[in-house]
Every structure is written in C-alpha cells, then in structure tokens.
Protein backbone atom coordinates (compact mmCIF):
# COMPACT_ATOMS: atom_id res chain seq x y z
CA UNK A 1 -85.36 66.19 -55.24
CA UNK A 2 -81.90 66.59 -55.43
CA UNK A 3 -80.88 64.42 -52.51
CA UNK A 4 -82.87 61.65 -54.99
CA UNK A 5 -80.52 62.50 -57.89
CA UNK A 6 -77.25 61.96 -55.63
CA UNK A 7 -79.02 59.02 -54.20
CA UNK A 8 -79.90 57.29 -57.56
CA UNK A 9 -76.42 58.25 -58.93
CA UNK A 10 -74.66 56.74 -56.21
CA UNK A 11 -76.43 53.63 -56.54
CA UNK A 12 -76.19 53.37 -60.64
CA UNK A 13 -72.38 53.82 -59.43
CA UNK A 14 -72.32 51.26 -57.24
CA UNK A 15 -74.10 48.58 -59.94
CA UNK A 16 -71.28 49.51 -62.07
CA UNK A 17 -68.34 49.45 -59.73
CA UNK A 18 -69.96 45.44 -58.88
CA UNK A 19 -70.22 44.62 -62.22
CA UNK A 20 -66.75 45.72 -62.53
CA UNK A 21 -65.34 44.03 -59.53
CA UNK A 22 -67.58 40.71 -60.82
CA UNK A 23 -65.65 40.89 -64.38
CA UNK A 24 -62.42 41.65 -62.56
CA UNK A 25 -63.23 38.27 -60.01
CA UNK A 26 -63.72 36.28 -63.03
CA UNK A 27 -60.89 37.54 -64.88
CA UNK A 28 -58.57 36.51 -61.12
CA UNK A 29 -60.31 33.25 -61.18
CA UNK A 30 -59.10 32.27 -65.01
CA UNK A 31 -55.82 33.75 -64.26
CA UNK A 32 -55.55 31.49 -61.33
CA UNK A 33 -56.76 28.21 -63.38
CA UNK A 34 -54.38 29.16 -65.91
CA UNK A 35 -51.12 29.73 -63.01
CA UNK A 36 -51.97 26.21 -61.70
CA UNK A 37 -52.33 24.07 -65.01
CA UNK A 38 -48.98 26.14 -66.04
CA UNK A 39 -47.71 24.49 -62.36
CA UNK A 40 -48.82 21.29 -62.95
CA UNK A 41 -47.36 21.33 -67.05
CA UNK A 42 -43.88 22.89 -65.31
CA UNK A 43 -44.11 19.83 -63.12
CA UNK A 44 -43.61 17.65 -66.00
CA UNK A 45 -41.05 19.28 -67.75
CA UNK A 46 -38.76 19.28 -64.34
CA UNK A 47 -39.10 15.41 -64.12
CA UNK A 48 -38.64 14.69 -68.47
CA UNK A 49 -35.42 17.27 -67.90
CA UNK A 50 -34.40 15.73 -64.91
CA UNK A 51 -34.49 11.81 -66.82
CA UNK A 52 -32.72 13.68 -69.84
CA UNK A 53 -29.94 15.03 -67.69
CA UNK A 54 -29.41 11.62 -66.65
CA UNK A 55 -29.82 9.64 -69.55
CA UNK A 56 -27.07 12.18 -71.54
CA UNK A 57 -24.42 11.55 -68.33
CA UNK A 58 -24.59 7.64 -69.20
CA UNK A 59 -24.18 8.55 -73.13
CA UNK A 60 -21.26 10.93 -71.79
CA UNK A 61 -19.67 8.38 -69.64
CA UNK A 62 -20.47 5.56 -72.61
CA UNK A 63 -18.91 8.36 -75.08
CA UNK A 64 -15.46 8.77 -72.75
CA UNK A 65 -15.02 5.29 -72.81
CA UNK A 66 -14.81 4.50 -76.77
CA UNK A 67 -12.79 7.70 -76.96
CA UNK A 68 -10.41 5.79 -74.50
CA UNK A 69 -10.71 2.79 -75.99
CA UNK A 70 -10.04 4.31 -79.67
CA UNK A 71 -7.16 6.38 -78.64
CA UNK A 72 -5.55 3.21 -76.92
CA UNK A 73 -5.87 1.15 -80.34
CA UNK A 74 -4.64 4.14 -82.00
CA UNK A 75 -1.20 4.63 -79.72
CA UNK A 76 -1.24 0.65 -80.23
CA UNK A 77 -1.12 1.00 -84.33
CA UNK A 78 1.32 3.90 -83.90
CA UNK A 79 3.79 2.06 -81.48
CA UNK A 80 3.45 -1.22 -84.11
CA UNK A 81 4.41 0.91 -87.15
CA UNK A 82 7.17 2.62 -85.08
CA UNK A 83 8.63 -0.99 -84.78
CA UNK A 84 7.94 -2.25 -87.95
CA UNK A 85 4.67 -3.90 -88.02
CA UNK A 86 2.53 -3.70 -90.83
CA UNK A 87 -1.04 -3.08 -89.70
CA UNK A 88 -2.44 -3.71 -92.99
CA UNK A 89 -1.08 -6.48 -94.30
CA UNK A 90 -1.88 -8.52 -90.67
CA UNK A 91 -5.28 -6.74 -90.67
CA UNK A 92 -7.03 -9.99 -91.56
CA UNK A 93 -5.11 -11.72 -89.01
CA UNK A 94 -6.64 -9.69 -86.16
CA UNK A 95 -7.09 -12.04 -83.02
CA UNK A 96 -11.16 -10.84 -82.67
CA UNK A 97 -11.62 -12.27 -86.49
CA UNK A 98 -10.58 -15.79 -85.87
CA UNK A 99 -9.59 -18.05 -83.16
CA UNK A 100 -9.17 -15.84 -80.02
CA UNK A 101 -11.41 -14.11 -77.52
CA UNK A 102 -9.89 -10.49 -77.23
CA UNK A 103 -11.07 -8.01 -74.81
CA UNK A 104 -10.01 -4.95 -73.86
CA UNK A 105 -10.41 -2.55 -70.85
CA UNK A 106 -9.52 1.09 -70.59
CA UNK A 107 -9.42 2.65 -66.91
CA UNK A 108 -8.70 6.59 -66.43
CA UNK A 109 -6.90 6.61 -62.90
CA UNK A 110 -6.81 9.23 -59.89
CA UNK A 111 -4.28 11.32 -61.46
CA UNK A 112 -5.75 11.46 -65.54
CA UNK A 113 -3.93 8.77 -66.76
CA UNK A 114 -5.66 6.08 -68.99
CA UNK A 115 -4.74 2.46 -68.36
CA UNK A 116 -5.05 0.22 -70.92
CA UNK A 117 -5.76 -3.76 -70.31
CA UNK A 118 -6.04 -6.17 -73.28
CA UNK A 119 -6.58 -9.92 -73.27
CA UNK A 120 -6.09 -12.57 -75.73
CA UNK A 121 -7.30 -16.05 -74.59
CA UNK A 122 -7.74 -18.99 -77.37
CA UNK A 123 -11.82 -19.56 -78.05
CA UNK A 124 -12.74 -22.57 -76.91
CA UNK A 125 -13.40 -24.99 -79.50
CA UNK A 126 -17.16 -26.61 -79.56
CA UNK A 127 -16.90 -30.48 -80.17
C-alpha cells in the first residue's frame, strides 16, 4: 500500500511540475512575441533617427552659411561706417531694392577663413 502512496504522489507531482513547465512555455512564448515586435518597432526608430540625423546636418550646413553670410554684411556695415558711409540714410538705396541683381557668396576655405564674393550686375530691363 505504501509503494501506491509514493506512486500516486509522484505522479500528482509530475501533473504539477507539467502544468508548471506548460505556464512557464507560454509565458517564453509571449516573452518571445513581445522581444521580436520590440525588434521590429527598434527597426523603425534606427531608420526615422537615421533620416533625422541627416536632415539636421543640411539645417546645420544651411545654418553656417547665413551665419557667414550675416557676419560678412555685418564686417561690410562696420568697414562703411569706419569710412564714413551712412548705412541708414542709403538704406533705401540698397542695390537688391531697385535696379540691380545682387548676389552674394560666402566660401569658408582649407585653413578657416571665410571668403566673401558679392556681385552687382544692372537687371535687365523687360521691353
């Protein structure tokens, strides 16, 4: 009788250890579905990051080249009131306000310099 006791006791032991080890699969199994959809979402973010990166290196470059610009216009309106020139009073005079084409160009060079280029060309006049 009491090898029927161990026997029946091992076996009620051995439903619960499988019902453990079937709650523990399932448990594995929505682990796993969650690690791959967390893959698949981290997937994403890599290539919206990677198109950000990008996209703020153009704004970068785009924001180095008004600073350059600016800062040439400024050293321009400091050198003309160093010799004498009134900005303000020729303000409405400017060459982009009226007749002229003016463009400007500024270039930062090998060794950290900043060139500045300017043109003035007449418009040409529509008859």
């Amino acid at each position: 009788m009491e090898t029927k006791n161990i026997i029946q006791s091992f076996e009620a032991d051995e439903k619960k250890r499988e019902g453990e080890i079937k709650e523990k699969n399932l448990k594995i199994e929505e682990l796993q579905n969650l690690y791959d959809e967390a893959i698949e979402i981290n997937k994403d973010v890599i290539v919206k990051n990677r198109n950000c990166i990008k996209a703020n290196q153009e704004i970068l470059k785009d924001h180095h080249e008004i600073t350059r610009a600016y800062n040439g216009l400024a050293e321009m309106g400091k050198f003309a009131g160093e010799t004498g020139v009134d900005i303000k009073k020729h303000n409405g005079k400017l060459p982009e306000n009226h007749k002229w084409d003016f463009e400007q160009k500024h270039t930062l060079t090998e060794g950290g310099k900043v060139k500045h280029h300017y043109k003035l060309k007449a418009k040409k006049e529509n008859k």
